[in-house]
C-alpha atoms as a PDB file:
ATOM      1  CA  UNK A   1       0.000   0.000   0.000  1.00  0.00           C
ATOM      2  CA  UNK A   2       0.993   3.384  -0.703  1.00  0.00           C
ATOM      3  CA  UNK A   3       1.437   6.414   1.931  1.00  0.00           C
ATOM      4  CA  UNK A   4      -0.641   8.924   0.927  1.00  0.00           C
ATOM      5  CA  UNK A   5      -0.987  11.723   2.972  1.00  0.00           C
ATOM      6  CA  UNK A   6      -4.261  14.043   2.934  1.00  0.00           C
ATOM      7  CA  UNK A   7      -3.293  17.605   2.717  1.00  0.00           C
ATOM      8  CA  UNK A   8      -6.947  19.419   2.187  1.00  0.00           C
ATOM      9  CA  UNK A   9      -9.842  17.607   3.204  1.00  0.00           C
ATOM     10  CA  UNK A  10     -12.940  19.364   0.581  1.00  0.00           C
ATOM     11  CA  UNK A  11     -15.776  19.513   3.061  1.00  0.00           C
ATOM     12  CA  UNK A  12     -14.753  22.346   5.558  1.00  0.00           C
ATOM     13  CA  UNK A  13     -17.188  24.247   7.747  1.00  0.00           C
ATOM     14  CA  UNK A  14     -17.017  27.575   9.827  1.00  0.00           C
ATOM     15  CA  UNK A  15     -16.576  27.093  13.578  1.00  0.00           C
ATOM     16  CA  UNK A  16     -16.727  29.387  16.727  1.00  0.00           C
ATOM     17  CA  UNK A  17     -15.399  28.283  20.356  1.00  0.00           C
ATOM     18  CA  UNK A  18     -17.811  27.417  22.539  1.00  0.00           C
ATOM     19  CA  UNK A  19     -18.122  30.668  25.523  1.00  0.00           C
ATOM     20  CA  UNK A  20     -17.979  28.486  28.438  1.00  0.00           C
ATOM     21  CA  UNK A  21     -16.767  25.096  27.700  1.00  0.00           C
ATOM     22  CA  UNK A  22     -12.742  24.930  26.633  1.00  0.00           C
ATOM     23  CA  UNK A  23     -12.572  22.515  23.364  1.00  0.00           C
ATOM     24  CA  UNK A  24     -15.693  22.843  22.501  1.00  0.00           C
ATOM     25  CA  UNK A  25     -16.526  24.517  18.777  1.00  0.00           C
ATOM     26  CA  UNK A  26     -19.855  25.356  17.420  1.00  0.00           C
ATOM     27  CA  UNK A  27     -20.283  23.912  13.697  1.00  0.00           C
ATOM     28  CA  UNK A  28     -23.563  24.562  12.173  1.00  0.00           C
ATOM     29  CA  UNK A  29     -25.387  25.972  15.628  1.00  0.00           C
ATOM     30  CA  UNK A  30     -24.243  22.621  17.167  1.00  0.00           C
ATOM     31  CA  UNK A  31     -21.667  22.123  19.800  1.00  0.00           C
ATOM     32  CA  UNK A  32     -19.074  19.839  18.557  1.00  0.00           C
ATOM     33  CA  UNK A  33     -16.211  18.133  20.554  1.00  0.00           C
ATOM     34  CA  UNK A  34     -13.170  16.131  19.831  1.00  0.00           C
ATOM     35  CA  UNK A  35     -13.750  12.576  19.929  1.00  0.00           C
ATOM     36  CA  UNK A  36     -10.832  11.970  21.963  1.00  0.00           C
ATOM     37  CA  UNK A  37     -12.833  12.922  24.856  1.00  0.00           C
ATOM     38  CA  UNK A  38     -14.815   9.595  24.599  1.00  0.00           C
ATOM     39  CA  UNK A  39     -11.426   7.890  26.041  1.00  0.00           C
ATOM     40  CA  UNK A  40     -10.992  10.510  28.965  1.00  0.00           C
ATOM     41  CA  UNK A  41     -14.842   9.903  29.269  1.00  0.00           C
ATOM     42  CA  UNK A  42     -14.886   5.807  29.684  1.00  0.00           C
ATOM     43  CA  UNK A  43     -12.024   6.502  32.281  1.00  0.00           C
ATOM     44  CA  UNK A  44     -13.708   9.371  34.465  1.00  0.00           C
ATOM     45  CA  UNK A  45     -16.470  11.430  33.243  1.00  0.00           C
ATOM     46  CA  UNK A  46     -15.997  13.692  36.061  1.00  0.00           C
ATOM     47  CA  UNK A  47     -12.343  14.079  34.847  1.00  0.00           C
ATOM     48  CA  UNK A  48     -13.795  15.993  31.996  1.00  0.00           C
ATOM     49  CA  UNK A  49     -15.697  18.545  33.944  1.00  0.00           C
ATOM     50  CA  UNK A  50     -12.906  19.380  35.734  1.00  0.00           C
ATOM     51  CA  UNK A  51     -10.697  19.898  32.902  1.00  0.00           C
ATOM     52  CA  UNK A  52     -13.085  21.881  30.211  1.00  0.00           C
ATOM     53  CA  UNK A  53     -16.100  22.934  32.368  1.00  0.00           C
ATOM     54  CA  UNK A  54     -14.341  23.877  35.625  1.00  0.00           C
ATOM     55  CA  UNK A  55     -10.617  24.838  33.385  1.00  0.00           C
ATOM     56  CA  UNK A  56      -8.318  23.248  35.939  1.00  0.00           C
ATOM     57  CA  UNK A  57      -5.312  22.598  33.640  1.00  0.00           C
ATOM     58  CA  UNK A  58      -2.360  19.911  35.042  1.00  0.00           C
ATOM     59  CA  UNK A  59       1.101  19.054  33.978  1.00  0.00           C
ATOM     60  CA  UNK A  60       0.899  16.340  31.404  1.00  0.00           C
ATOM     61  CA  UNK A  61       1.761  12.838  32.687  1.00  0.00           C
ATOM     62  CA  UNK A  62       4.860  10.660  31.728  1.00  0.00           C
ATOM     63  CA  UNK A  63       3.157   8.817  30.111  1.00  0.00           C
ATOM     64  CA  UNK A  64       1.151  11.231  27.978  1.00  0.00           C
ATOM     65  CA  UNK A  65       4.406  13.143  27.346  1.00  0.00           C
ATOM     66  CA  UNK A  66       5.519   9.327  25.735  1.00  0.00           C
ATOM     67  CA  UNK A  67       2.803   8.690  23.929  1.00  0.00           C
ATOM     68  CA  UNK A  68       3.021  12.223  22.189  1.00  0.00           C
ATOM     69  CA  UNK A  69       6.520  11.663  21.396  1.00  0.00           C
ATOM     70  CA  UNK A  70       6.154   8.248  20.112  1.00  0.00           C
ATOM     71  CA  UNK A  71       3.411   9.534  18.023  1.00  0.00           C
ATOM     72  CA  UNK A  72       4.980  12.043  16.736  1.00  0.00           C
ATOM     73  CA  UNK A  73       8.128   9.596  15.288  1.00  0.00           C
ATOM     74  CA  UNK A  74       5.577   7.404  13.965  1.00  0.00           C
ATOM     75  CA  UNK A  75       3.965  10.848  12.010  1.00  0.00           C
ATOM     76  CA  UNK A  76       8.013  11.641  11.014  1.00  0.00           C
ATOM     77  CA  UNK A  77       8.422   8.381   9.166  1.00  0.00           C
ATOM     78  CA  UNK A  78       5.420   7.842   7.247  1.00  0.00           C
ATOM     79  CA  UNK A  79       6.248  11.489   6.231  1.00  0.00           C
ATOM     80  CA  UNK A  80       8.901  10.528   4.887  1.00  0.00           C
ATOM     81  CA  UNK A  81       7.910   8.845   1.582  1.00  0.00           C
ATOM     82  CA  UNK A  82       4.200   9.902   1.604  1.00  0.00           C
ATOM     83  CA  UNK A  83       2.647  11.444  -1.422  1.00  0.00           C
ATOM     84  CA  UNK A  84       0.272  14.625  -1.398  1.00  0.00           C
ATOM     85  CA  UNK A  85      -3.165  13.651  -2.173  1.00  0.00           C
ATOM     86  CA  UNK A  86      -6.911  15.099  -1.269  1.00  0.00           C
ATOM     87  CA  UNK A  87      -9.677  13.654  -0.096  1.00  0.00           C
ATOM     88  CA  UNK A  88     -11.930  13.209  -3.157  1.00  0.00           C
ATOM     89  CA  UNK A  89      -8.543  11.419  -4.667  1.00  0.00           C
ATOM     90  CA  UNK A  90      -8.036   8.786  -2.728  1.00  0.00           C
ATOM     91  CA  UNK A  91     -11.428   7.725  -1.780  1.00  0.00           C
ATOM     92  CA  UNK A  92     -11.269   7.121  -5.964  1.00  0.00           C
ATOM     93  CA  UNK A  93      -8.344   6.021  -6.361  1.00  0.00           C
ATOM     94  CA  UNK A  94      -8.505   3.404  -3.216  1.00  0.00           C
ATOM     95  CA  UNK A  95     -10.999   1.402  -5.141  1.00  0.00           C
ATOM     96  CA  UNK A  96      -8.469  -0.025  -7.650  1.00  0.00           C
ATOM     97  CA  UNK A  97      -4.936   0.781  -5.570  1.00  0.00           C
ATOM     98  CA  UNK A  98      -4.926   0.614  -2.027  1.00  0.00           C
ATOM     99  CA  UNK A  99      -3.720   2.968  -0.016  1.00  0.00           C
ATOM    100  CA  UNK A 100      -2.440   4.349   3.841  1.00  0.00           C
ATOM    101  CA  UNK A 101      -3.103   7.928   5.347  1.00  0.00           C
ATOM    102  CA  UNK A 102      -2.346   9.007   8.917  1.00  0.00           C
ATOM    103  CA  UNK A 103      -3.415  11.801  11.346  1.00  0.00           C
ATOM    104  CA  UNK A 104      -6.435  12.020   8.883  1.00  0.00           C
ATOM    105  CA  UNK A 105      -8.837  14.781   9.754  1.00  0.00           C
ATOM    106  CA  UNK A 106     -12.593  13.795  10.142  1.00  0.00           C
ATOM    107  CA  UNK A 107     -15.649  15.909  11.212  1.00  0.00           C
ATOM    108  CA  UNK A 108     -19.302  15.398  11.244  1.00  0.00           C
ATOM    109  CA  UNK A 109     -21.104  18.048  12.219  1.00  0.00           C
ATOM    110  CA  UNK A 110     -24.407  15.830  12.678  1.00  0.00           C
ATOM    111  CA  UNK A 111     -23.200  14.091  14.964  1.00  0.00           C
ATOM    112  CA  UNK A 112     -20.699  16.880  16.862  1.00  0.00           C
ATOM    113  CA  UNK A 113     -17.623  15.251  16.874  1.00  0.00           C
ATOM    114  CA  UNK A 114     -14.232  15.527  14.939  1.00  0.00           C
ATOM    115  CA  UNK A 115     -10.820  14.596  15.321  1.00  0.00           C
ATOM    116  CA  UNK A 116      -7.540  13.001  13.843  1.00  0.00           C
ATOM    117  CA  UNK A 117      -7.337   9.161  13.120  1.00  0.00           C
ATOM    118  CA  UNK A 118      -4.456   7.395  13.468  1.00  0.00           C
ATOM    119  CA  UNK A 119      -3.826   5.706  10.712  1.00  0.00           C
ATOM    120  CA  UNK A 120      -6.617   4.601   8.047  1.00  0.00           C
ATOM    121  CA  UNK A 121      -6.061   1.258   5.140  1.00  0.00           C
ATOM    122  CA  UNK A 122      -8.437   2.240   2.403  1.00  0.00           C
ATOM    123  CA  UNK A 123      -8.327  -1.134  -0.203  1.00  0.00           C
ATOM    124  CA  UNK A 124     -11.205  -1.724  -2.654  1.00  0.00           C
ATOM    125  CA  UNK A 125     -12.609  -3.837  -0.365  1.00  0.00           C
ATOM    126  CA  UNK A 126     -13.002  -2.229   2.922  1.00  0.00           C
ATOM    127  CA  UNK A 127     -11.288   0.677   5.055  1.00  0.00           C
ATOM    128  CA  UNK A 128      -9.354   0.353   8.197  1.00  0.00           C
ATOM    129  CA  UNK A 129     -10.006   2.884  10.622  1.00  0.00           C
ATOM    130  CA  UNK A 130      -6.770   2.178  13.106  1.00  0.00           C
ATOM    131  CA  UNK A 131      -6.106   4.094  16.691  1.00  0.00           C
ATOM    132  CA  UNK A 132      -2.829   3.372  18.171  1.00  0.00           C
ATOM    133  CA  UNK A 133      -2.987   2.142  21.948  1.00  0.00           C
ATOM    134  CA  UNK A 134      -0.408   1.741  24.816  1.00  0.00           C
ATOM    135  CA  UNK A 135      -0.616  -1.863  25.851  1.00  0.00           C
ATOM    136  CA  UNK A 136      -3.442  -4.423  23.859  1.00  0.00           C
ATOM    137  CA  UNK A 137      -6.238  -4.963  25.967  1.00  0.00           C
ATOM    138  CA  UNK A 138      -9.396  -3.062  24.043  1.00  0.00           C
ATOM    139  CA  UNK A 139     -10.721  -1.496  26.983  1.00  0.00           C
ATOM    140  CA  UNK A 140     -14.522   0.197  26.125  1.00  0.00           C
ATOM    141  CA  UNK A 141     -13.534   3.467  25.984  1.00  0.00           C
ATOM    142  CA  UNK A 142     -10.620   2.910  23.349  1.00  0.00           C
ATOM    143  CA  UNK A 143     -13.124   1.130  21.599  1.00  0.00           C
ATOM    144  CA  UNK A 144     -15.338   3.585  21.698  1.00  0.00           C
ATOM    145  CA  UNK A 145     -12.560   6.337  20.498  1.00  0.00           C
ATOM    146  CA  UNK A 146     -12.756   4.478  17.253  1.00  0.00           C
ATOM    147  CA  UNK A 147     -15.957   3.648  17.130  1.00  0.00           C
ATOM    148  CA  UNK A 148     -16.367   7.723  16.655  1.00  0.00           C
ATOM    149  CA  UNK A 149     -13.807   7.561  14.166  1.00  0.00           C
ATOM    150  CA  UNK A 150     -15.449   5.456  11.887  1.00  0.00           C
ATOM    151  CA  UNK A 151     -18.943   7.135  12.634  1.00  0.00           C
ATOM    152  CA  UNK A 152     -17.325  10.150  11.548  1.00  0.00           C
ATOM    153  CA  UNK A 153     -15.662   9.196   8.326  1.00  0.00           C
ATOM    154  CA  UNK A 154     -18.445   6.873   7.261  1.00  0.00           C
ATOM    155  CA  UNK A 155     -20.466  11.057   7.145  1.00  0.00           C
ATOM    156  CA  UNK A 156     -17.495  12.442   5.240  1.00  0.00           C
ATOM    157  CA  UNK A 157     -17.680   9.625   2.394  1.00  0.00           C
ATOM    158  CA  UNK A 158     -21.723   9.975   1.879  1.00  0.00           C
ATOM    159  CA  UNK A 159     -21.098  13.807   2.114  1.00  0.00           C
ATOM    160  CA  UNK A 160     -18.726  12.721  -0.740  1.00  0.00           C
ATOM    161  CA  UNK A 161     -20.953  10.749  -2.437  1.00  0.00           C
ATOM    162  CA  UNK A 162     -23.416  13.104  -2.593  1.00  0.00           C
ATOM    163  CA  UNK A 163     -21.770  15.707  -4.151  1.00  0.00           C
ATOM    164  CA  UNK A 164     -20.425  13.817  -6.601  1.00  0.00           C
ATOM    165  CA  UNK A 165     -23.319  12.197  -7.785  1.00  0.00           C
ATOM    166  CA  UNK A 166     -23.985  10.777 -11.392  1.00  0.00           C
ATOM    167  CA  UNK A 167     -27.535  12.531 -10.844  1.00  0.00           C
ATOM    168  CA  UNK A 168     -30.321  13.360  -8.249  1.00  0.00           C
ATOM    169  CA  UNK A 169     -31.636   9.798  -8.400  1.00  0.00           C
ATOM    170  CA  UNK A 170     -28.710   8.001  -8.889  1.00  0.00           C
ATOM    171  CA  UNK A 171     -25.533   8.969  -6.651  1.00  0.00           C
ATOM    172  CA  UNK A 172     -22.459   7.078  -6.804  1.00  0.00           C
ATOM    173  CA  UNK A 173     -22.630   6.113  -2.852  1.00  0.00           C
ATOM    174  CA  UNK A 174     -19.174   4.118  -1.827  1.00  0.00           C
ATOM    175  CA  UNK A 175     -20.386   0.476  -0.316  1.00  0.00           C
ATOM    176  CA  UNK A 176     -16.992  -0.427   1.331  1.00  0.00           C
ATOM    177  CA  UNK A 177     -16.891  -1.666   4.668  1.00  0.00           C
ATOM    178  CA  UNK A 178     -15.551   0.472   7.610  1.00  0.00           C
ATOM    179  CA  UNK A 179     -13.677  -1.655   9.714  1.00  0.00           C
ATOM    180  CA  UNK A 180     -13.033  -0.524  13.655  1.00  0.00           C
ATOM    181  CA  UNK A 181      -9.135  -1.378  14.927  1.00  0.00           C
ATOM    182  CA  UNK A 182      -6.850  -0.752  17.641  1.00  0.00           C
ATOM    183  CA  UNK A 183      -3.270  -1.225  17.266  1.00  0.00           C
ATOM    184  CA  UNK A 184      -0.244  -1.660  20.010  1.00  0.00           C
ATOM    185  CA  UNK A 185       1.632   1.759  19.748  1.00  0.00           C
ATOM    186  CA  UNK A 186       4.551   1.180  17.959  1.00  0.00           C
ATOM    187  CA  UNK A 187       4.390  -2.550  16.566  1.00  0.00           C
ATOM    188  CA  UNK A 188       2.167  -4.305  13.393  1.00  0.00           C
ATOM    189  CA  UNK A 189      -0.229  -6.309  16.413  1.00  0.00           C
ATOM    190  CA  UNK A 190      -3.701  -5.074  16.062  1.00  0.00           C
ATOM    191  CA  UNK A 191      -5.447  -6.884  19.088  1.00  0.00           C
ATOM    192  CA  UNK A 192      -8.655  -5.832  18.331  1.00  0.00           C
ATOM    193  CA  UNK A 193     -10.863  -5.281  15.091  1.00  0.00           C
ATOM    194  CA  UNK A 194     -14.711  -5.431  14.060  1.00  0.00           C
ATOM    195  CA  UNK A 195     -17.176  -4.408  11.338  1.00  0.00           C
ATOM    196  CA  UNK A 196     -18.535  -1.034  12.286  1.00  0.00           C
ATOM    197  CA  UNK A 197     -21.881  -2.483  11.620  1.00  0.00           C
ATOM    198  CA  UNK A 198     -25.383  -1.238  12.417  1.00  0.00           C
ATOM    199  CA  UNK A 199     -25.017  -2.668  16.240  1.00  0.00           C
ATOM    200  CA  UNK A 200     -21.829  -0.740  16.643  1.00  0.00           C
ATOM    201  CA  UNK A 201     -23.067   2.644  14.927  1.00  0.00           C
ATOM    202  CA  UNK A 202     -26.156   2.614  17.095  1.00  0.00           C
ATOM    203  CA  UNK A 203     -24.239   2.065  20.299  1.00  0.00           C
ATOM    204  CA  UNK A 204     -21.716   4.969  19.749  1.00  0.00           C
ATOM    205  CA  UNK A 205     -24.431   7.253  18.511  1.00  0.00           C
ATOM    206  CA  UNK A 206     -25.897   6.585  21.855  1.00  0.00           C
ATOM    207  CA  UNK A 207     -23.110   7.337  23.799  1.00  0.00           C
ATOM    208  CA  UNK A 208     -22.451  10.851  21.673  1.00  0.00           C
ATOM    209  CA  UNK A 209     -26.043  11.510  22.618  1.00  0.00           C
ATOM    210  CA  UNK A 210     -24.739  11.206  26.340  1.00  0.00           C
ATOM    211  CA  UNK A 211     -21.630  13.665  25.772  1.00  0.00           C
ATOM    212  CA  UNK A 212     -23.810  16.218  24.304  1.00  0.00           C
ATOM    213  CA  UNK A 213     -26.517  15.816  27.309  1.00  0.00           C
ATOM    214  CA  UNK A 214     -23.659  16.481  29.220  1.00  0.00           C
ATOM    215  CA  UNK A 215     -22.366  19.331  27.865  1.00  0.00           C
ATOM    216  CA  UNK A 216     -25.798  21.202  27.206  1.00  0.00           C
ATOM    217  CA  UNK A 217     -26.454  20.577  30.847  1.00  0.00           C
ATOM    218  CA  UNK A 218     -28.662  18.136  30.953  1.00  0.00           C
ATOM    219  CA  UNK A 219     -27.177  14.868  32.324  1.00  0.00           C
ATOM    220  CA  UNK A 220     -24.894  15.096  35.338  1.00  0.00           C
ATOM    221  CA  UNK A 221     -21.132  13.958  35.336  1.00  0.00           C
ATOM    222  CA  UNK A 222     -20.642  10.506  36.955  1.00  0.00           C
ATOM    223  CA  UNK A 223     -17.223  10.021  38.573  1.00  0.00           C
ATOM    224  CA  UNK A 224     -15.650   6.666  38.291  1.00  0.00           C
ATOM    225  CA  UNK A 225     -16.012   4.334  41.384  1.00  0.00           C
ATOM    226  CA  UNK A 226     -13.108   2.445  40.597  1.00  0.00           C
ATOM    227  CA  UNK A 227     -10.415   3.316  43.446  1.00  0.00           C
ATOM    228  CA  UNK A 228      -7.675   1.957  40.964  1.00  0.00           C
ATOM    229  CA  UNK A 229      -8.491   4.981  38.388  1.00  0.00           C
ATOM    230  CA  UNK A 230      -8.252   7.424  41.289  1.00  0.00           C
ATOM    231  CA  UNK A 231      -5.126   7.022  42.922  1.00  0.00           C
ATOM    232  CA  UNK A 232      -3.726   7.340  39.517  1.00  0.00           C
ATOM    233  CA  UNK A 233      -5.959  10.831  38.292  1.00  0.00           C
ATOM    234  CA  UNK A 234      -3.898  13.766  37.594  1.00  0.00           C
ATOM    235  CA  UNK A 235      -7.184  15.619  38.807  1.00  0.00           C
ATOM    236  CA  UNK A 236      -7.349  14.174  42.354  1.00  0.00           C
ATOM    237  CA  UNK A 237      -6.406  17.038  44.056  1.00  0.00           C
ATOM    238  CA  UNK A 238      -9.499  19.301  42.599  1.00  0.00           C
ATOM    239  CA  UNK A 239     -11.871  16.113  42.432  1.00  0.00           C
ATOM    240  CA  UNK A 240     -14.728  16.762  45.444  1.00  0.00           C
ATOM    241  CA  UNK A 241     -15.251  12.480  45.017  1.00  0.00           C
ATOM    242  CA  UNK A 242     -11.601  11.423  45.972  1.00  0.00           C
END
């Protein structure tokens, strides 16, 4: 497969920050939030109404200062022989030559999330939507992380689709599988993989339905009850439930 790295995704929208809650943009009158969050969400929702609601801001941990860097070597060598491509051209081209992109930019403003996969394998047969993980147990809320991922591309090819259709009645929509996988950082092992399938759409939409109750003020923040979790928070010294 070749690297191909997308350099101007064709379906931009106009944003505003969000007056109270850091993070948070406003895409087409709806609040939108990085899909990351879902991760720092299945580990302590509370977490994240210290850090955006409340704006307590921490030192980064060890290991989130690691995983940056290693991230940012794996970003560095695919770099290196990548070839500039847009979004429109590989989603054609992939369908006879496959193809690899990284830190891929995805938004989907229906939904209110956005945010940078990994790595994505787009063949003729499927794609591979691909977060990179410390460690290789699939925990729910990495799962969910790319869940949102592929919610979120599977938008930006039928916004493609439609606007490049043959006619009104007849658009050319793309029929590939999306494919949900998470990868140990820094090795070939993915551990975990699954058809993002109507079951798995339905759950995630779900739990973006949550996030957004949460952040319109409508659902409280539950704190995790796992003591584990809280002994190692960066936020324990703010958190009311430690």
């Amino acid at each position: 497969m070749k690297n191909k790295l997308i350099n101007n995704p064709n379906i931009k929208y106009d944003s505003i920050n969000h007056p109270k809650i850091k993070g948070i943009q406003i895409i087409e009158g709806k609040n939108n939030f990085p899909i990351s969050w879902l991760n720092q969400q299945g580990y302590c929702e509370y977490s994240l109404y210290l850090q955006y609601l409340k704006g307590i801001e921490t030192a980064p941990t060890q290991a989130m200062v690691f995983g940056t860097n290693e991230h940012q070597k794996l970003e560095d060598k695919f770099k290196e022989d990548a070839v500039p491509t847009t979004f429109d051209e590989i989603i054609q081209t992939s369908k006879k030559e496959a193809a690899i992109s990284r830190e891929m930019f995805v938004v989907a403003p229906e939904y209110g999330i956005r945010g940078f996969i990994d790595e994505i394998w787009m063949t003729p047969d499927d794609f591979i939507i691909i977060d990179d993980k410390p460690g290789k147990i699939p925990y729910p809320s990495t799962i969910n992380q790319v869940l949102a991922y592929c919610l979120a591309f599977k938008f930006m090819i039928n916004i493609n689709s439609d606007n490049n259709q043959t006619t009104l009645s007849s658009p050319k929509k793309d029929n590939r599988k999306i494919k949900a996988a998470l990868r140990e950082r820094g090795t070939d092992n993915i551990f975990w993989i699954e058809e993002f399938d109507e079951n798995n759409e339905e759950k995630i939409k779900f739990l973006i339905n949550r996030m957004h109750g949460l952040f319109e003020g409508i659902k409280p923040f539950i704190p995790t009850k796992n003591n584990n979790k809280c002994n190692k928070c960066r936020f324990q010294s703010y958190c009311e439930h430690f």
